[in-house]
C-alpha atoms as a PDB file:
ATOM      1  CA  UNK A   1     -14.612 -52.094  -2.203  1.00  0.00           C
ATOM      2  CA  UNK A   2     -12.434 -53.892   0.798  1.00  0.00           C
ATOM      3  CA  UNK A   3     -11.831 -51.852   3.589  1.00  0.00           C
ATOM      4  CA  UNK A   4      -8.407 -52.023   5.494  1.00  0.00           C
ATOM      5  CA  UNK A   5      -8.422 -51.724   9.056  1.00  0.00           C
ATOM      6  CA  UNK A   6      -4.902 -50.346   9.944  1.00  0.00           C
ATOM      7  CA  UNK A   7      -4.122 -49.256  13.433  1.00  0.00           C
ATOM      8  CA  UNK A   8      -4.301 -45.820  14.384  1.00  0.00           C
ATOM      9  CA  UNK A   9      -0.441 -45.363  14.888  1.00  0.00           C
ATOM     10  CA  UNK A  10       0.079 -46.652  10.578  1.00  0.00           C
ATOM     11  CA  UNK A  11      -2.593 -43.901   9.676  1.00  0.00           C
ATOM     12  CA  UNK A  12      -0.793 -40.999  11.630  1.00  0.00           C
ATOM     13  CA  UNK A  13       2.109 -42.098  10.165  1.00  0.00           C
ATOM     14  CA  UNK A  14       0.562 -41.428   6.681  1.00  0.00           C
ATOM     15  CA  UNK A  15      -0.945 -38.878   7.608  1.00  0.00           C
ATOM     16  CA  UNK A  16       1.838 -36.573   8.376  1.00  0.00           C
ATOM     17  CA  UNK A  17       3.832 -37.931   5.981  1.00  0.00           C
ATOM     18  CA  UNK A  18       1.702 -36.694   2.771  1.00  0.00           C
ATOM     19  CA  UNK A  19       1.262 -33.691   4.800  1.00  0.00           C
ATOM     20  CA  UNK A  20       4.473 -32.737   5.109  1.00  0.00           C
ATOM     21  CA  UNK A  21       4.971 -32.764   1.405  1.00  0.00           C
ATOM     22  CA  UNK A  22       1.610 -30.605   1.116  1.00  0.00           C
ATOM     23  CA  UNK A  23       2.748 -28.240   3.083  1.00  0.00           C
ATOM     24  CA  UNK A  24       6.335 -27.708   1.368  1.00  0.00           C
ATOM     25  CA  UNK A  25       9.640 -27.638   2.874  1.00  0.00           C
ATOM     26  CA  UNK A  26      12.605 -25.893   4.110  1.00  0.00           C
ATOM     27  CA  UNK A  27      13.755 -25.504   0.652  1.00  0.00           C
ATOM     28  CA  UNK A  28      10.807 -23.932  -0.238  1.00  0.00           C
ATOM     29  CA  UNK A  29      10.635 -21.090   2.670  1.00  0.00           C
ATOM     30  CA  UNK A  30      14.398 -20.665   2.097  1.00  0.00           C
ATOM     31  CA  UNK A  31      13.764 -20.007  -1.904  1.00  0.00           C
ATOM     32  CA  UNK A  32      11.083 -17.596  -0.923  1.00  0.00           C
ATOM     33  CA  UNK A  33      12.931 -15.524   1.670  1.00  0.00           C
ATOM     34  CA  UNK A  34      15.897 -15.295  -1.040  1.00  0.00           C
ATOM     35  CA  UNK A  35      13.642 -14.447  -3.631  1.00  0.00           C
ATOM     36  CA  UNK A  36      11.490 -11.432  -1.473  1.00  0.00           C
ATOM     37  CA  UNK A  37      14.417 -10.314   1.594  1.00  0.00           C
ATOM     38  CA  UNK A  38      17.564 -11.118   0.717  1.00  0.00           C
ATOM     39  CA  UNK A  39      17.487  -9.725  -2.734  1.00  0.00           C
ATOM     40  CA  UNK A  40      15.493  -6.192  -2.248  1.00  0.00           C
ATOM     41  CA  UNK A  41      12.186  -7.277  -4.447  1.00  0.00           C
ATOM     42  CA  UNK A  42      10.166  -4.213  -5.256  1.00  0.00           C
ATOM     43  CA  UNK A  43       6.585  -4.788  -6.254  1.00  0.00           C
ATOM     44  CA  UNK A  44       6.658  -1.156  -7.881  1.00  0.00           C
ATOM     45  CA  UNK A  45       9.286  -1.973 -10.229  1.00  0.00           C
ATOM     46  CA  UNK A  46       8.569  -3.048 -13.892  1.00  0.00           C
ATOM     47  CA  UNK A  47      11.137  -6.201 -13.974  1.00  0.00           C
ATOM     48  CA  UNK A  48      13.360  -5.727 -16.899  1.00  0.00           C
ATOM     49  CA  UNK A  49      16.975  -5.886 -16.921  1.00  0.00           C
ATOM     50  CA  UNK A  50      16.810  -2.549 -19.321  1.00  0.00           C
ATOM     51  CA  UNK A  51      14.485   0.294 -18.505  1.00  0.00           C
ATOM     52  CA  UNK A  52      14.013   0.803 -22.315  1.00  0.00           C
ATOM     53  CA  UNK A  53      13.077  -2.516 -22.793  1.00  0.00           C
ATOM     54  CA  UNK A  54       9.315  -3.718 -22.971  1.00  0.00           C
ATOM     55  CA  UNK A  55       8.068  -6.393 -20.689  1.00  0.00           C
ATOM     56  CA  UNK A  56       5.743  -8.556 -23.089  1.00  0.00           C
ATOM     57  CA  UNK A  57       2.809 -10.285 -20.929  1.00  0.00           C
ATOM     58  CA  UNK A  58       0.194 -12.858 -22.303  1.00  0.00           C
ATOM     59  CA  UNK A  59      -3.122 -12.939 -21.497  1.00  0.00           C
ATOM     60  CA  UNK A  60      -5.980 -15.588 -21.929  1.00  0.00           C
ATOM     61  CA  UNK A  61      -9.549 -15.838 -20.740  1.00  0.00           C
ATOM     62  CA  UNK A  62     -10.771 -18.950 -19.497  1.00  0.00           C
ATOM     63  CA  UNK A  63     -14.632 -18.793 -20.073  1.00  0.00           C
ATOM     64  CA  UNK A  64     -16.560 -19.960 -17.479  1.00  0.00           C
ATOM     65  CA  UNK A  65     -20.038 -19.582 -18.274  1.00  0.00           C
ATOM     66  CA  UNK A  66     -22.406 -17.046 -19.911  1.00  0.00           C
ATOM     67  CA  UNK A  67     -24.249 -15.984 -17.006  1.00  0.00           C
ATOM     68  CA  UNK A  68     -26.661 -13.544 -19.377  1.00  0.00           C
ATOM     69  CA  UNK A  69     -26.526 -12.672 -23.373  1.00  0.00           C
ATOM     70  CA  UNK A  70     -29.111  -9.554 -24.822  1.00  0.00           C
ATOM     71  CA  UNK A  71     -28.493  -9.393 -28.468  1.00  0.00           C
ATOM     72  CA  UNK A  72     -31.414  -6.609 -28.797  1.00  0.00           C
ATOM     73  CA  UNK A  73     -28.900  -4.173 -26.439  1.00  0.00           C
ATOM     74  CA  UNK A  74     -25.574  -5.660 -27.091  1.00  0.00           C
ATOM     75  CA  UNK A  75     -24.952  -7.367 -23.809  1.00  0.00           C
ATOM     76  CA  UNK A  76     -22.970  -9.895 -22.232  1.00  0.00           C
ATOM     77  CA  UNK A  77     -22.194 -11.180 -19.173  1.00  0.00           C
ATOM     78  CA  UNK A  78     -19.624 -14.031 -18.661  1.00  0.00           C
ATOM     79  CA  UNK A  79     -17.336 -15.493 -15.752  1.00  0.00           C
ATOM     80  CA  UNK A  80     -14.433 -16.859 -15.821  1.00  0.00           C
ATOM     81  CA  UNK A  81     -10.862 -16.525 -14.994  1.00  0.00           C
ATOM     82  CA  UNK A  82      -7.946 -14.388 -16.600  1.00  0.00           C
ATOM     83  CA  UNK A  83      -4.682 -15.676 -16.941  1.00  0.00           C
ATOM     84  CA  UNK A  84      -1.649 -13.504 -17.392  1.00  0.00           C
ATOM     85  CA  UNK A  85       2.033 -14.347 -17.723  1.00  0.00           C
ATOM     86  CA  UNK A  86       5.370 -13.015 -18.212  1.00  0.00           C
ATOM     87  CA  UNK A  87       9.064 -13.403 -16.917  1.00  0.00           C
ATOM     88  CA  UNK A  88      10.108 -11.719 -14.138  1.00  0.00           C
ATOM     89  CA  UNK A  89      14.009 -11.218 -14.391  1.00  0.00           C
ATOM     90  CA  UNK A  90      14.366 -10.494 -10.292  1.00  0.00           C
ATOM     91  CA  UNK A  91      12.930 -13.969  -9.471  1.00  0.00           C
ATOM     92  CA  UNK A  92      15.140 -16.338 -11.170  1.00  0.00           C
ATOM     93  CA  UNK A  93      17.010 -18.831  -9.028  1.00  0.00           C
ATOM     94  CA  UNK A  94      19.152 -21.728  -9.927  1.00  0.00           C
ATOM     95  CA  UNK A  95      17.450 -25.235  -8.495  1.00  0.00           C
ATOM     96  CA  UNK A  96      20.766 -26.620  -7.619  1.00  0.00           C
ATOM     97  CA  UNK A  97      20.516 -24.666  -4.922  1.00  0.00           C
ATOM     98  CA  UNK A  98      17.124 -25.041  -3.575  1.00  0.00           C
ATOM     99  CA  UNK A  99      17.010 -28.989  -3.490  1.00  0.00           C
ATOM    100  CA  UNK A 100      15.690 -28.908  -7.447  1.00  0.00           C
ATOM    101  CA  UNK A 101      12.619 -26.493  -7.150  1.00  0.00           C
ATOM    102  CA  UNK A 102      12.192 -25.356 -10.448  1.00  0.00           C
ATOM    103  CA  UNK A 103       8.443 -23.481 -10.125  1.00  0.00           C
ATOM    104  CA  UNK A 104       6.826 -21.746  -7.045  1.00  0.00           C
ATOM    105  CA  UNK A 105       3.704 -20.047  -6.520  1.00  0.00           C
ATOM    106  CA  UNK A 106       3.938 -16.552  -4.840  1.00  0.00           C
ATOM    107  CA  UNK A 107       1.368 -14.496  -3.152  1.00  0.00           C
ATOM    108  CA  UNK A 108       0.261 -11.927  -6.004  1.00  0.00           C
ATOM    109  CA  UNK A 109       0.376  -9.599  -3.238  1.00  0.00           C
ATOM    110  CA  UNK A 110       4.239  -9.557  -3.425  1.00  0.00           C
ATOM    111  CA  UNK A 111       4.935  -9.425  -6.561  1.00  0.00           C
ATOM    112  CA  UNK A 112       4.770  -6.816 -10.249  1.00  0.00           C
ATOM    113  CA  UNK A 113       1.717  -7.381 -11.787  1.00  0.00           C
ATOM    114  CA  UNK A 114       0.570  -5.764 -14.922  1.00  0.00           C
ATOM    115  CA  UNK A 115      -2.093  -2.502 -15.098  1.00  0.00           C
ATOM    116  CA  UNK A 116      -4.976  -3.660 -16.818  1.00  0.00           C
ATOM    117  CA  UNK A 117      -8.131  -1.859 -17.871  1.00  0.00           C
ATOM    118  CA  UNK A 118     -11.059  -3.169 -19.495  1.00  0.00           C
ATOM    119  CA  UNK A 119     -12.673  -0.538 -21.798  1.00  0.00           C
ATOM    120  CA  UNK A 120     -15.100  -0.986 -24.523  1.00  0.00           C
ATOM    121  CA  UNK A 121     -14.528   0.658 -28.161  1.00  0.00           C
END
């Protein structure tokens, strides 16, 4: 392995440069204030265009691990993550306007998200 010994003004210089992309942009802040203020976003609200339509979401378990299996009682333990999706009609955007960005993660703490329950038959 060679080791480069650039001075310390190059490496703060490349530093904050792949930072700044890291952290996202003006675009980005600007998408997400449209998206959640300027259009009134309500987290309550099923997001369909039509009341009487249904909102299909997918789900998907990632498994993890099997942290503990009985087979005598019929349990089973296992982590791992759940995935959902679906498309949310009140944030769409067009990227010509927000310097190309087509996807954006948003706090799930803003947003619709589906009722779920587990249950057992």
């Amino acid at each position: 392995m060679i080791l480069v010994q650039w001075p310390w003004q190059i490496r703060l210089f490349i530093i904050f440069n792949c930072s700044r992309f890291a952290l996202g942009g003006y675009n980005q802040r600007y998408l997400l204030h449209y998206l959640l203020k300027e259009r009134p976003y309500n987290s309550f609200e099923r997001p369909v265009l039509n009341d009487t339509h249904t909102l299909p979401v997918r789900m998907n378990l990632a498994l993890q691990q099997i942290i503990h299996y009985d087979a005598k009682n019929e349990v089973i333990v296992l982590s791992g993550w759940m995935v959902l999706a679906w498309n949310d009609c009140n944030l769409k955007w067009n990227p010509k306007n927000f310097g190309g960005i087509e996807t954006i993660r948003v706090p799930s703490t803003q947003i619709w998200l589906p009722d779920i329950l587990l249950y057992n038959r």
